[in-house]
Each structure stands twice: as structure tokens, then as C-alpha cells.
N, C-alpha and C. Protein backbone atom coordinates (compact mmCIF):
# COMPACT_ATOMS: atom_id res chain seq x y z
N UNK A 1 0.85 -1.20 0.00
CA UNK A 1 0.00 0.00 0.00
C UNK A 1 0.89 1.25 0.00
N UNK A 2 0.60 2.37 -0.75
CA UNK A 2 1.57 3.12 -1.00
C UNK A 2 1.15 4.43 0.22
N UNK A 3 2.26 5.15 0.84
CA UNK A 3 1.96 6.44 1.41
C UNK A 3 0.81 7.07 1.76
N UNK A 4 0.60 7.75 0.77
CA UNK A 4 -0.71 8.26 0.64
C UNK A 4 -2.22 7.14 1.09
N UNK A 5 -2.07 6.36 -0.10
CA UNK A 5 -3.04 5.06 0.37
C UNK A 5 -3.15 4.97 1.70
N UNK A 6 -2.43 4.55 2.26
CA UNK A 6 -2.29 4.43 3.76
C UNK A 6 -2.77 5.34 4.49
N UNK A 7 -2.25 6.40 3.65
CA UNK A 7 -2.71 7.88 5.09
C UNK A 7 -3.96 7.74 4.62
N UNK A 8 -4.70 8.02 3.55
CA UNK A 8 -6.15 7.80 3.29
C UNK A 8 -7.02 6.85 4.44
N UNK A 9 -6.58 5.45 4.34
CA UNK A 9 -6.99 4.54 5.28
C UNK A 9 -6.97 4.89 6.47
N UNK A 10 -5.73 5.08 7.56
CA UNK A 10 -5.65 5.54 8.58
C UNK A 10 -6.58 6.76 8.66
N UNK A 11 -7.14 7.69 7.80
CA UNK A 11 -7.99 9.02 8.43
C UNK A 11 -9.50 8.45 8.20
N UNK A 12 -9.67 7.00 7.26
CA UNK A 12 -11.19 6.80 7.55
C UNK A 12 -11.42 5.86 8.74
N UNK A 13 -10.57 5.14 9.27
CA UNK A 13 -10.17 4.40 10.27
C UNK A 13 -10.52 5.49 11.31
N UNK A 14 -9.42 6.19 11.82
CA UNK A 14 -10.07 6.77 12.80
C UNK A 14 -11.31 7.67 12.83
N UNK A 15 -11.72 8.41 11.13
CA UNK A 15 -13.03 9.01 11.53
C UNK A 15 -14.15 7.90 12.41
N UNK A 16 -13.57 6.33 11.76
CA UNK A 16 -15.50 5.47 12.25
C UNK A 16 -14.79 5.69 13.77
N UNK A 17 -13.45 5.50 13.91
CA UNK A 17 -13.32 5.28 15.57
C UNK A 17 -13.61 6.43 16.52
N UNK A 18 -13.24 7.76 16.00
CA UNK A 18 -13.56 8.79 16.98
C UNK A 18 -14.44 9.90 16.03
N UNK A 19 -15.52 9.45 15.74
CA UNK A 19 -16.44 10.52 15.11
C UNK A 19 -16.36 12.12 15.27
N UNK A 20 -16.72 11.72 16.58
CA UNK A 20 -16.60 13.43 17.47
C UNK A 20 -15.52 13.85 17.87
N UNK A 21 -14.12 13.73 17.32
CA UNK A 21 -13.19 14.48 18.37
C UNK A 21 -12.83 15.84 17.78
N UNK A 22 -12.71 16.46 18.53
CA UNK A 22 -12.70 17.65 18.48
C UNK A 22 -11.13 18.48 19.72
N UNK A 23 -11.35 19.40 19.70
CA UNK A 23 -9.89 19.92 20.53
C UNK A 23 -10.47 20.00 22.27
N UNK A 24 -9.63 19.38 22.93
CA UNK A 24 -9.80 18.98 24.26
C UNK A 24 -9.93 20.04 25.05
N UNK A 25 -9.15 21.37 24.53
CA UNK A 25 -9.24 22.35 25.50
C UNK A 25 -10.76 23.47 25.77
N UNK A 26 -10.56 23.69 26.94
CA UNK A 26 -11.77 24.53 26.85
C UNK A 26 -12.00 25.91 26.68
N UNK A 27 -13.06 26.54 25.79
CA UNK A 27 -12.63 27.87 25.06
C UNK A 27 -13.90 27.94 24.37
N UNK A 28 -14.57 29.76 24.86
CA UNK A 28 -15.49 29.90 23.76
C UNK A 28 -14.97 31.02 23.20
N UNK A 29 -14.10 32.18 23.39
CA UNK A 29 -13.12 32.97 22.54
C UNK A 29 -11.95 32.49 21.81
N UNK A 30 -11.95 32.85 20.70
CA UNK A 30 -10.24 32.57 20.17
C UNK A 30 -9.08 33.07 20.96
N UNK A 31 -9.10 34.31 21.79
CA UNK A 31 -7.97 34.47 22.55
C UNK A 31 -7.99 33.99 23.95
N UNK A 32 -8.96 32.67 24.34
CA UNK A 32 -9.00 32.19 24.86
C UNK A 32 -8.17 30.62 24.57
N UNK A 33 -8.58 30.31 23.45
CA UNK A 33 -7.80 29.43 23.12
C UNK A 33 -5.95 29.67 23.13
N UNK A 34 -5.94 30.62 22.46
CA UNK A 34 -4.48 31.19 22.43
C UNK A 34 -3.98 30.83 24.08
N UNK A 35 -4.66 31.73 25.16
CA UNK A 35 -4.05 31.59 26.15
C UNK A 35 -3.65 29.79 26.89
N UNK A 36 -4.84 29.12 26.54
CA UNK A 36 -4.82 27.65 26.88
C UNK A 36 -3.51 26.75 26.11
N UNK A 37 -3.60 27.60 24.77
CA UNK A 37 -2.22 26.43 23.73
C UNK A 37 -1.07 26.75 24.56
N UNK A 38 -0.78 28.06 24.86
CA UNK A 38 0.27 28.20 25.58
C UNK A 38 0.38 27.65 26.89
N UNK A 39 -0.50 27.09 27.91
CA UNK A 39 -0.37 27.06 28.73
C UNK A 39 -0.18 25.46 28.68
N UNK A 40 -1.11 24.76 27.46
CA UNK A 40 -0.63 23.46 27.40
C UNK A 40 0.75 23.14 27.43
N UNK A 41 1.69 23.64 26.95
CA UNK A 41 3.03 23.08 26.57
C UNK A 41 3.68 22.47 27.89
N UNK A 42 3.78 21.05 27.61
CA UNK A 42 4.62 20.33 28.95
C UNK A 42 3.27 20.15 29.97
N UNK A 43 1.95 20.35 29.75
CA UNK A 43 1.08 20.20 30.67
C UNK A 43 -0.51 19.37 30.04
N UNK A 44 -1.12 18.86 30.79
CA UNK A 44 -2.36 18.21 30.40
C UNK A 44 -3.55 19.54 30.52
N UNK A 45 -4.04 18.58 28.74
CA UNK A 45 -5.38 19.98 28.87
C UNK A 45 -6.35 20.04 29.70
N UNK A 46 -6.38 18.56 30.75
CA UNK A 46 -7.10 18.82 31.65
C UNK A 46 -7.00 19.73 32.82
N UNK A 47 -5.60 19.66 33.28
CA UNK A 47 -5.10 20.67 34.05
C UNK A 47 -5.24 21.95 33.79
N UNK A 48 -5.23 22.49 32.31
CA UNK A 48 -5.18 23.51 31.95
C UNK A 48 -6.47 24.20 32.26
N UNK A 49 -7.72 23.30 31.86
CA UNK A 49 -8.75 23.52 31.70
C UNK A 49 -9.66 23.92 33.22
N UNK A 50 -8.73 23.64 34.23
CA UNK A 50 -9.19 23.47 35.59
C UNK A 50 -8.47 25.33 36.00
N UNK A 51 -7.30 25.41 35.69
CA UNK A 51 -6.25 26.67 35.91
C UNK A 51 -6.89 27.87 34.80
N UNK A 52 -7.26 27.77 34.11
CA UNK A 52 -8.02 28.74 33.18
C UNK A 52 -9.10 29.43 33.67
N UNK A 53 -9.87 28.68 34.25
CA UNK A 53 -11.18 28.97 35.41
C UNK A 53 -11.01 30.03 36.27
N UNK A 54 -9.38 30.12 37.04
CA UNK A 54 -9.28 30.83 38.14
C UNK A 54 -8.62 32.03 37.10
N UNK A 55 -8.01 31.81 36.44
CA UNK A 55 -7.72 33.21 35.66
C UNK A 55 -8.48 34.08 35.02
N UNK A 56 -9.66 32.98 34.68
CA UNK A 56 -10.49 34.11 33.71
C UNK A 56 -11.49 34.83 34.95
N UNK A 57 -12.07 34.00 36.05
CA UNK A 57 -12.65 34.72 36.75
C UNK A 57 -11.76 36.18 37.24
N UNK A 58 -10.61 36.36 37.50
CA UNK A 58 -9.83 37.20 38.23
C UNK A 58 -9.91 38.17 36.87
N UNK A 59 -9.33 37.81 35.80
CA UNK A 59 -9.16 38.74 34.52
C UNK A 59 -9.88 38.31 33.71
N UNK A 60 -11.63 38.98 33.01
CA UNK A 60 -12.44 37.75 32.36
C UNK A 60 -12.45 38.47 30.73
N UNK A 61 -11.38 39.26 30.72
CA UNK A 61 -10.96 39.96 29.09
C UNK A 61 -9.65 39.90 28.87
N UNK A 62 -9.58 39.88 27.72
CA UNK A 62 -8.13 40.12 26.75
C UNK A 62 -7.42 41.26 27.63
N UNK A 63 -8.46 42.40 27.74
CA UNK A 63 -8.32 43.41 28.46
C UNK A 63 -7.72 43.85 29.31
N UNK A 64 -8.81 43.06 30.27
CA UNK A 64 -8.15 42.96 31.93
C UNK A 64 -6.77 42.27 31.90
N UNK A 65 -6.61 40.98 30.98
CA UNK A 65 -5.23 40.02 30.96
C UNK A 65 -4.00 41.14 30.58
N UNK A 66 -4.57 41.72 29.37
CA UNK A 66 -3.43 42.80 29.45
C UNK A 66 -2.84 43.83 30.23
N UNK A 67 -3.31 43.98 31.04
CA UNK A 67 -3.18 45.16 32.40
C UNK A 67 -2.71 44.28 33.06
N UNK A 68 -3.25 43.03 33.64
CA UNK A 68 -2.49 42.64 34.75
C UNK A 68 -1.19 42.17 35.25
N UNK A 69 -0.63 42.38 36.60
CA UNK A 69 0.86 42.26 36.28
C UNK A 69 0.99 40.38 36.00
N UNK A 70 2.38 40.77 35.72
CA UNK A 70 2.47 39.11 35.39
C UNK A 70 3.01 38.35 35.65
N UNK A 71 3.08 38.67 37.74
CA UNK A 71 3.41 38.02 38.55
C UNK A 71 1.82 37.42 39.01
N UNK A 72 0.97 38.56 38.90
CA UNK A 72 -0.18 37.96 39.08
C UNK A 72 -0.69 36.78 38.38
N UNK A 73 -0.56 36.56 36.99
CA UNK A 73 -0.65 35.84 36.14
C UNK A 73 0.03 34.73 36.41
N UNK A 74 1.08 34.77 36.45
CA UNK A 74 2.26 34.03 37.21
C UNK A 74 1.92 32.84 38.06
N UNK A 75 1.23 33.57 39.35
CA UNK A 75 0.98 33.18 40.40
C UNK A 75 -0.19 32.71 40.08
N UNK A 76 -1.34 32.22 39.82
CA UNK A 76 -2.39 31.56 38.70
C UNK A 76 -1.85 30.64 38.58
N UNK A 77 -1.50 30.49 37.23
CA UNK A 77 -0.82 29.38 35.85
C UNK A 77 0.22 28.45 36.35
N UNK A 78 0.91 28.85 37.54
CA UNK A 78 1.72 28.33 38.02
C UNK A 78 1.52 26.45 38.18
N UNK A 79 0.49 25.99 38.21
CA UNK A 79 0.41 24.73 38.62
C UNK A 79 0.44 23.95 36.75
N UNK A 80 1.20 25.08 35.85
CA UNK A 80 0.61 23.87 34.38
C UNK A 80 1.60 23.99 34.39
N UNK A 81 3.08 24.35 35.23
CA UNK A 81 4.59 24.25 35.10
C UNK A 81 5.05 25.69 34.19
N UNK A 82 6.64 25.68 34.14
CA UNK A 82 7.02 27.23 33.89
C UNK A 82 6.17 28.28 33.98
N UNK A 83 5.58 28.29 34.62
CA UNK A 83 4.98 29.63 35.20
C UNK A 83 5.45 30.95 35.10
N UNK A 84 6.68 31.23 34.79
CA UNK A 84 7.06 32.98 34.78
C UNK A 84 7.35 32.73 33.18
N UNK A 85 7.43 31.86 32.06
CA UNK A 85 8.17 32.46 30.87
C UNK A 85 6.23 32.24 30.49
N UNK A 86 5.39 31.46 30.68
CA UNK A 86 3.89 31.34 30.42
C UNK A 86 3.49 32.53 30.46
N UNK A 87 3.34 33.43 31.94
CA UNK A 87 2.97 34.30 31.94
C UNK A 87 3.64 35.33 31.33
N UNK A 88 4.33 35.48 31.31
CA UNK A 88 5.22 36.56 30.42
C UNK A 88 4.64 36.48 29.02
N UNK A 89 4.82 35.55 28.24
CA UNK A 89 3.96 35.39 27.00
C UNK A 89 2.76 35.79 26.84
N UNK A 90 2.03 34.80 27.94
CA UNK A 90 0.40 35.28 27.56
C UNK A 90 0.55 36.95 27.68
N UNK A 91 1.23 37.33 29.16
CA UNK A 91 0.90 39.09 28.60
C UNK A 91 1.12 40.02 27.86
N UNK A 92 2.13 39.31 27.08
CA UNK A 92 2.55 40.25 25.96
C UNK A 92 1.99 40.16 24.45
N UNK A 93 1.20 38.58 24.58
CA UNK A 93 0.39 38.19 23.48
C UNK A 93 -0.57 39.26 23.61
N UNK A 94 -1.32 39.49 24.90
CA UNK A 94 -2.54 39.89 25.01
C UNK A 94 -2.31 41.57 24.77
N UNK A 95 -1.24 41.91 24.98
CA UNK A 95 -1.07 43.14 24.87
C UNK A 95 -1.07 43.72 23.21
N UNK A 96 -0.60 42.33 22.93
CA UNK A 96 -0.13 42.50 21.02
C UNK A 96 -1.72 42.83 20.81
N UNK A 97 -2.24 41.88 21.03
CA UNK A 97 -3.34 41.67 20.35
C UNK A 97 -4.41 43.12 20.26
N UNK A 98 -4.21 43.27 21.77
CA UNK A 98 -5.23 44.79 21.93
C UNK A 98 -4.68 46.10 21.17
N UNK A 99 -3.48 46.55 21.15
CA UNK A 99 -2.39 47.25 20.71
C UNK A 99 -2.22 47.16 19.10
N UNK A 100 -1.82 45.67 18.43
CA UNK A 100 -1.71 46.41 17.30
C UNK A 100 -2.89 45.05 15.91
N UNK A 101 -3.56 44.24 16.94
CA UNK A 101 -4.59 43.54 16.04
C UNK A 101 -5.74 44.54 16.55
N UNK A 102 -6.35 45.68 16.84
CA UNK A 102 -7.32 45.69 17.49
C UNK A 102 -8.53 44.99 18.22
N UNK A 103 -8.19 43.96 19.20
CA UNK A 103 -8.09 43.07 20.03
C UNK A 103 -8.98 41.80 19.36
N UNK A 104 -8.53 41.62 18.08
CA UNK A 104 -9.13 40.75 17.45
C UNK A 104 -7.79 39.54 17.17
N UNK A 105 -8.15 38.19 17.38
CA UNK A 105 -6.81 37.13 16.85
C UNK A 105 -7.06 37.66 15.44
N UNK A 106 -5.63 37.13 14.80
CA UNK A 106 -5.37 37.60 13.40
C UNK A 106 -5.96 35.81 12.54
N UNK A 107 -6.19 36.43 11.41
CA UNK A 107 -6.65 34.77 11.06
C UNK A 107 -6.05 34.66 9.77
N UNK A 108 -4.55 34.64 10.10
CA UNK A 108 -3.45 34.50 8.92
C UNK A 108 -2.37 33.80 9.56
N UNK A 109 -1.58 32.95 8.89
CA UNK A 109 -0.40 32.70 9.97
C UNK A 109 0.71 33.25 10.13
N UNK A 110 1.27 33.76 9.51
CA UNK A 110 2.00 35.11 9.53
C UNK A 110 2.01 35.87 10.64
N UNK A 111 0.88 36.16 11.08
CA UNK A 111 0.27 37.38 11.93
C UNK A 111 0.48 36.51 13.36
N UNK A 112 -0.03 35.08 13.42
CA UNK A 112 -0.72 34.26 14.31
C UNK A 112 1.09 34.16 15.46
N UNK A 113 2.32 34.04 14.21
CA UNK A 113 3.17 33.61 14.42
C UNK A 113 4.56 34.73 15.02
N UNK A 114 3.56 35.88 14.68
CA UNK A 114 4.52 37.14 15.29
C UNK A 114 3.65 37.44 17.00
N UNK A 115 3.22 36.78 17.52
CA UNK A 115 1.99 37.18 19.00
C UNK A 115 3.42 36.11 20.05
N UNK A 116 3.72 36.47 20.73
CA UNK A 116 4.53 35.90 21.88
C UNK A 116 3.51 34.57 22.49
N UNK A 117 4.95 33.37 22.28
CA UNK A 117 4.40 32.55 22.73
C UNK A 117 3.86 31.24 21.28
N UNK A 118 3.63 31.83 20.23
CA UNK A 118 3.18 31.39 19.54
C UNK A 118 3.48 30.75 18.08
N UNK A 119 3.97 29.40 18.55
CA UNK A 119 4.24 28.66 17.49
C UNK A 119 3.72 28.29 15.83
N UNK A 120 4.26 27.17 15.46
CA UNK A 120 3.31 26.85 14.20
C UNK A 120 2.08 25.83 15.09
N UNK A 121 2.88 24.96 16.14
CA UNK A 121 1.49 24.16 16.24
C UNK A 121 0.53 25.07 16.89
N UNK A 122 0.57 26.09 17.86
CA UNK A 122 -0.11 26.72 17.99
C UNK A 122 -0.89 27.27 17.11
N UNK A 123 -0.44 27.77 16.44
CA UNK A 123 -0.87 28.67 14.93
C UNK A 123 -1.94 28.03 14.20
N UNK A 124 -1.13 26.52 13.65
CA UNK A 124 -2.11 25.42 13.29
C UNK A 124 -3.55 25.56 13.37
N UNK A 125 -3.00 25.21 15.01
CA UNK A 125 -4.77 24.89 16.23
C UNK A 125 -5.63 26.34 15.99
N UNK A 126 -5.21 27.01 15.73
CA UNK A 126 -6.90 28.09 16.02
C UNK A 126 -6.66 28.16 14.57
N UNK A 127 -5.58 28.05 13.40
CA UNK A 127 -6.26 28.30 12.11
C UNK A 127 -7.66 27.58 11.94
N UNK A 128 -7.19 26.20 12.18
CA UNK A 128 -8.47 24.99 11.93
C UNK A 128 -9.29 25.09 13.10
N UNK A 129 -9.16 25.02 14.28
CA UNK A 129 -10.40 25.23 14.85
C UNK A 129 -11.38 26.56 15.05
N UNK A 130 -10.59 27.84 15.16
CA UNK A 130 -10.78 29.40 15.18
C UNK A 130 -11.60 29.56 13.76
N UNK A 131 -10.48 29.31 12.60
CA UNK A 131 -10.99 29.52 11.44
C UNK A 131 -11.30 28.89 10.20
N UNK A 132 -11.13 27.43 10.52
CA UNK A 132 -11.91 26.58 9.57
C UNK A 132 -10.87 26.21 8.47
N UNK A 133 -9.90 26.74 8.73
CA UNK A 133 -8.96 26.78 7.34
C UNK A 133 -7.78 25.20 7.93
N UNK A 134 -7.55 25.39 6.45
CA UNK A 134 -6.08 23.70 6.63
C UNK A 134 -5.64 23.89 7.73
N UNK A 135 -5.47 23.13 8.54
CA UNK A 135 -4.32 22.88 9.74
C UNK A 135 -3.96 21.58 9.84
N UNK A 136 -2.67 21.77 10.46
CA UNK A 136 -1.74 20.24 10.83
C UNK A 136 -1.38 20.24 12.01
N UNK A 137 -1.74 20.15 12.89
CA UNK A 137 -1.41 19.97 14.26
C UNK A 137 0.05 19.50 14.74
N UNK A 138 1.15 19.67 14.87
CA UNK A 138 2.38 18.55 14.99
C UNK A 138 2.51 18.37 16.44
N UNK A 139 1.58 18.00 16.83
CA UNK A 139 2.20 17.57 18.71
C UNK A 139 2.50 16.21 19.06
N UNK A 140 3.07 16.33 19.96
CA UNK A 140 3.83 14.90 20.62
C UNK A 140 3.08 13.40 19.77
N UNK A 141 1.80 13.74 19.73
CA UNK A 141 1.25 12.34 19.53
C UNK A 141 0.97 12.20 18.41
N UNK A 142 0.76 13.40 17.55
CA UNK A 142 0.81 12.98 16.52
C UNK A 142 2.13 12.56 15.39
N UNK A 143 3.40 13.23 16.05
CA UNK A 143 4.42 12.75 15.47
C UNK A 143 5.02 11.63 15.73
N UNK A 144 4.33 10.83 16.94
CA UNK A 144 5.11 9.45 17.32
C UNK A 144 4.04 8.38 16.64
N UNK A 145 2.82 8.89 16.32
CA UNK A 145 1.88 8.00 15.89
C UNK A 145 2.32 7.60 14.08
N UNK A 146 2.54 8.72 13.44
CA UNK A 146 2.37 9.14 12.56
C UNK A 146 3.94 8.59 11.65
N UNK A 147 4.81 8.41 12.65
CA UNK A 147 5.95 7.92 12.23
C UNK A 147 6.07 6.50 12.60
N UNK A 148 5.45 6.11 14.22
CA UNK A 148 4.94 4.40 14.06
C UNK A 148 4.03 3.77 12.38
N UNK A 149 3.18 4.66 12.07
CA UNK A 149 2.40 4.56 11.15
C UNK A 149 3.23 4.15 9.55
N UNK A 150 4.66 4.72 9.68
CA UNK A 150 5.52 4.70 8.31
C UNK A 150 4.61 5.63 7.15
N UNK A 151 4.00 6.65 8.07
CA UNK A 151 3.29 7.97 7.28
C UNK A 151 4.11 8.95 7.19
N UNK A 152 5.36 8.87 7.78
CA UNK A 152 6.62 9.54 7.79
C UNK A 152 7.51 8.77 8.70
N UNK A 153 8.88 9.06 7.85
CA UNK A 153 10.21 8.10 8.22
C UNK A 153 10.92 8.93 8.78
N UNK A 154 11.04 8.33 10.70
CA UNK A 154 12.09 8.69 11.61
C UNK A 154 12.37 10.50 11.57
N UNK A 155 11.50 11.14 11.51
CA UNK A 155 11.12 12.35 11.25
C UNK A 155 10.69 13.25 12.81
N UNK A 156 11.29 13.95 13.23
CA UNK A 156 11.08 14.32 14.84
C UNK A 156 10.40 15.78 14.83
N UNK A 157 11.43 16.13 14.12
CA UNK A 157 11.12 17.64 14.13
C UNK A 157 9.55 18.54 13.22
N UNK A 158 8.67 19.34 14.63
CA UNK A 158 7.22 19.33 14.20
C UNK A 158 7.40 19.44 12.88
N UNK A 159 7.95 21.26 12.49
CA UNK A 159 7.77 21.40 11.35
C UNK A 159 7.95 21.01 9.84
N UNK A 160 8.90 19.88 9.99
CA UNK A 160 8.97 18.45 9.14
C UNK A 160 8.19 17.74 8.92
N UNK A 161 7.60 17.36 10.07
CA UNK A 161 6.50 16.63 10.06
C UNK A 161 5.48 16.98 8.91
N UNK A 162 5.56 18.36 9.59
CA UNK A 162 3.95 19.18 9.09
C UNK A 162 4.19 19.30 7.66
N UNK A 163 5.22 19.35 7.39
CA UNK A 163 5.68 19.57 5.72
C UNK A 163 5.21 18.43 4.70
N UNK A 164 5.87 17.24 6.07
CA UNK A 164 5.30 15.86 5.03
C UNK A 164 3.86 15.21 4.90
N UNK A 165 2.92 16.00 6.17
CA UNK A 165 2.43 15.24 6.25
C UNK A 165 1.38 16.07 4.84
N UNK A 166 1.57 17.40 4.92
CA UNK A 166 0.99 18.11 3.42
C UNK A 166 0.78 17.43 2.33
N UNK A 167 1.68 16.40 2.03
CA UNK A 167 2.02 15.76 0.95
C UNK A 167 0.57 14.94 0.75
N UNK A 168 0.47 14.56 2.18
CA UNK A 168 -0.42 13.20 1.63
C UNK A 168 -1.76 13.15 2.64
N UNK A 169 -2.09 14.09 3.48
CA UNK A 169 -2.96 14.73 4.04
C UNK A 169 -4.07 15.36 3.39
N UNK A 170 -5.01 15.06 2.80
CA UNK A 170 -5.90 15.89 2.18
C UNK A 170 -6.12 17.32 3.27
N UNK A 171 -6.26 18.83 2.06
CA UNK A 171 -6.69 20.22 3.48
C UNK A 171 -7.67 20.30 4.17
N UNK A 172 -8.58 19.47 3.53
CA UNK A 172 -9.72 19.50 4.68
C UNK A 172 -9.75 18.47 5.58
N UNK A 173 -8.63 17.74 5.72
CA UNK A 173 -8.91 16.57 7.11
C UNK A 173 -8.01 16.79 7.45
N UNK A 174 -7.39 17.71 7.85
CA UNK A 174 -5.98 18.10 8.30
C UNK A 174 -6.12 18.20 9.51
N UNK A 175 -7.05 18.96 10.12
CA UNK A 175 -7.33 19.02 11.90
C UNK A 175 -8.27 18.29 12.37
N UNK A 176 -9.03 17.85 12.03
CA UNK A 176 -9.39 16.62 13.24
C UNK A 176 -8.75 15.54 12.68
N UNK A 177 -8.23 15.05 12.04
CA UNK A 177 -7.17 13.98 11.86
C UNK A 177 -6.06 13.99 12.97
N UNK A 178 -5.69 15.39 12.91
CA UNK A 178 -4.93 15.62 14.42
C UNK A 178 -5.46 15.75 15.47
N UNK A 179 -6.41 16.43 15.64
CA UNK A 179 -7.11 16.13 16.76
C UNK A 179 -7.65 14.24 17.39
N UNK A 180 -7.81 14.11 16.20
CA UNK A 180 -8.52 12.29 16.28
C UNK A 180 -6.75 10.94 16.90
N UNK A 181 -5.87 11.87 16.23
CA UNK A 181 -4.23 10.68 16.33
C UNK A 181 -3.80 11.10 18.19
N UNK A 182 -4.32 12.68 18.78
CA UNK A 182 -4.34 12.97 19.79
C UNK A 182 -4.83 11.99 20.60
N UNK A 183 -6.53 11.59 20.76
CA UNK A 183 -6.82 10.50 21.30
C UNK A 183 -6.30 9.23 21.38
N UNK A 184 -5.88 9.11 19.44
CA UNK A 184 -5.58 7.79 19.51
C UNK A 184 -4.58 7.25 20.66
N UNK A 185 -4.09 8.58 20.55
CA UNK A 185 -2.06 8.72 21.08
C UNK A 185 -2.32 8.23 22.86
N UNK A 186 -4.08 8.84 23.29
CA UNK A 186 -3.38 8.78 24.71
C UNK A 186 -4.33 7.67 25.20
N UNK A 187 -5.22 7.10 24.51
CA UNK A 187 -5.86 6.09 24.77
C UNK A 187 -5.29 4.50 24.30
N UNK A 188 -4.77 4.43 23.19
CA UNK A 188 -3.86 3.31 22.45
C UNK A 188 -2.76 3.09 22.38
N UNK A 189 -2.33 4.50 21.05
CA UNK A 189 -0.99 4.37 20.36
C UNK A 189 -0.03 4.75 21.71
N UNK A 190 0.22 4.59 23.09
CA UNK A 190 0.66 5.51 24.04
C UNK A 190 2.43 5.15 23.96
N UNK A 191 2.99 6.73 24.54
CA UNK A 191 4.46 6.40 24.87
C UNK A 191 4.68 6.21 26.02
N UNK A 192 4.08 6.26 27.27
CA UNK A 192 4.88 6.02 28.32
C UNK A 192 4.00 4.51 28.79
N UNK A 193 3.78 4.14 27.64
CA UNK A 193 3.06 2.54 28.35
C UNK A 193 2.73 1.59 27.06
N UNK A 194 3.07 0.37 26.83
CA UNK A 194 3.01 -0.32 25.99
C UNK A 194 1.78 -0.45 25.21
N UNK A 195 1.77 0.19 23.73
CA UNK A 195 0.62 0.50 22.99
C UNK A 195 0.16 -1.18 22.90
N UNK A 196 -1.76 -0.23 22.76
CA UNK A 196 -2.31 -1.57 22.78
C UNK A 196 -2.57 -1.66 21.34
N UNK A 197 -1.68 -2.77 21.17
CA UNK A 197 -1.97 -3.02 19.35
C UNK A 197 -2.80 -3.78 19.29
N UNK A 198 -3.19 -5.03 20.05
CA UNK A 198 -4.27 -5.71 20.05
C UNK A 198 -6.03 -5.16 19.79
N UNK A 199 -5.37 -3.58 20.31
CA UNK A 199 -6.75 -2.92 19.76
C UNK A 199 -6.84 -2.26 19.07
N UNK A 200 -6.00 -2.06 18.30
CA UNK A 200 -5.58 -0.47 17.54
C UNK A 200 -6.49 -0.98 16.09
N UNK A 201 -7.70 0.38 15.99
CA UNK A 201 -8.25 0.05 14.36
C UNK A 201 -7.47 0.27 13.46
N UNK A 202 -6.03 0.76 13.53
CA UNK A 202 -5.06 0.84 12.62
C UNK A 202 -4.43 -0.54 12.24
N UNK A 203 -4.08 -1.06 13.37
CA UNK A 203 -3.33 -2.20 13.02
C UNK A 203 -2.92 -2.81 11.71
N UNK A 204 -3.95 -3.13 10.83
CA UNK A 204 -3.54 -3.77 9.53
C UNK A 204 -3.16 -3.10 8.60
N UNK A 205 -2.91 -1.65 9.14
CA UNK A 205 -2.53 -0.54 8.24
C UNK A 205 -0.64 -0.05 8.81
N UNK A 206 -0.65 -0.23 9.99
CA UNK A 206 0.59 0.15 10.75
C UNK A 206 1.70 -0.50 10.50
N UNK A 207 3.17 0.25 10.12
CA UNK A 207 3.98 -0.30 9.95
C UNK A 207 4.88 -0.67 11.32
N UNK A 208 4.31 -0.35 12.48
CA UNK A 208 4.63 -0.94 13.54
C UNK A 208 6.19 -0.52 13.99
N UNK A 209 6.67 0.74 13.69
CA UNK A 209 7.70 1.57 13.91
C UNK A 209 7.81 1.60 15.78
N UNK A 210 7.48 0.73 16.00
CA UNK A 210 7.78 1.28 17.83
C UNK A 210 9.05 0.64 18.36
């Protein structure tokens, strides 16, 4: 089965397996999301999703986030790990944003990628979920899945990833495909515990790279 073929298979595979997945974090603003991607890094979106609560009640705007100091912020966020370079980001994102997007996220990546703090996978995530447009997600699980998969060869680095996976990724299944290899990643395909291949709907598709 060639590349592509494969990736084809693997994205109808997991659509029957995870119909509904969608992005774990919780967010009904886009610069809400922004603040959560950042806060994910090195942390669970559940955690995040619990620590977001106490921030937004204290600061419940872009606004307020931008005014506040960012020890205050600091002192918050602190439990999703690095806590002073987090907060430092989010406030200077938030400041970008009010200052010179007129407090609107930008919905270009260009724009997405000049805001502190803010990567391509970041960037990615609110293109496709914020704005509907192609995204490729490159996080942890999807690059260990995706290279178990022989959908890319021994390939680490995100933005590599994201390059190859263009190739053979159709643009419109680009983000919940990532969103969907996310689940797969922490329910199945897992790294810190012996994937269950015995269950994996991939299996007869997987080149078994582990």
C-alpha cells in the first residue's frame, strides 16, 4: 500500500473510531484558546482547563489580561509548570493583540506567528479550529503515531513533520485527523506505556515503527 493510500486509510479508520473528536481544550473565545495552547506546553489539557477557570474569573478579558501584572498571572498558571516564561507570553500576546490587532486574533499565519508565545502548532490549532482553514497539528502524539504509522520516516522535528504530512494529508482533514491521532495517542498508540496493538483500528494498516 503506498503512502498516501495508507494515510487515506488511517484518516477513515479513525473518523469510524472517533467521530466526534474535536480539541480537548476549553474555550469559547479565540484568545482564549491562544491563552490555553500556551499554557498546554509540557502540561495536560485537563489541568489547563481546571487553571483557566481561576484566571479568567480574576481577569475575564483580553483586556483585563493585558493590564495585569504578570506576577499575578504568574501566580495563577503556576500549577501547568514554567509559570514565569507562560505568563510573560500570555501578557505580551494579550497586549499584542489589543495594541496592534485591534483586540481581534489575526486569522493568517503570519500574523498568528509574530503574538509571543506562539508557534506553528499553535498557529495550526486556532487556524483549523478558530478559522476553519487547513491545519496540521504537529504535537507529541501525533508525530510518534504518525511515524509508528511509516506515514513519515524517523522524522522528529514538528515542522517536518507538518511539511510531510501536506504531501499526503488531504486540506480538509488536516485538523481533526490531528485532533482524532491525539486520542488515539493517549488512549492506544501511548508512549509512556506499551501501545495496545491488540486494539488499535489501525493495526492492519501500521507499519509498527515502535
Amino acid at each position: 500500500m503506498r503512502k498516501k493510500e495508507r494515510t487515506l486509510e488511517v484518516i477513515q479508520r479513525l473518523k469510524e473510531e472517533y467521530p466526534d473528536a474535536g480539541c480537548t481544550l476549553d474555550y469559547d473565545q479565540a484568545w482564549k484558546l491562544l491563552v490555553s495552547v500556551r499554557l498546554a506546553a509540557q502540561c495536560t489539557d485537563a489541568r489547563v482547563n481546571v487553571v483557566v477557570e481561576g484566571l479568567y474569573e480574576k481577569y475575564p478579558t483580553k483586556e483585563a489580561l493585558a493590564q495585569a501584572p504578570v506576577e499575578d498571572i504568574e501566580a495563577i498558571v503556576r500549577p501547568c509548570g514554567l509559570g514565569k516564561s507562560k505568563a510573560r507570553d500570555i501578557s505580551a500576546c494579550m497586549k499584542m493583540l489589543c495594541d496592534e490587532f485591534h483586540g481581534e486574533v489575526p486569522g493568517d499565519m503570519d500574523s498568528l506567528l509574530k503574538l509571543p508565545g506562539v508557534g506553528r502548532k499553535s498557529a495550526n490549532l486556532i487556524m483549523g479550529d478558530v478559522f476553519g482553514e487547513p491545519a496540521i497539528v504537529t504535537d507529541t502524539h501525533c508525530i510518534r503515531i504518525v511515524n509508528r504509522l511509516g506515514i513519515v520516516n524517523g522524522i522528529k522535528d514538528p515542522k517536518k513533520v507538518e511539511m510531510e504530512l501536506w504531501k499526503v494529508v488531504p486540506p480538509e482533514e488536516g485538523s481533526d485527523f490531528c485532533h482524532r491521532l491525539v486520542i488515539h495517542g493517549r488512549e492506544v498508540c501511548s508512549a509512556r506505556t506499551k501501545p495496545k496493538c491488540e486494539e488499535c483500528c489501525l493495526q492492519e494498516v501500521c507499519k509498527k515503527k515502535i
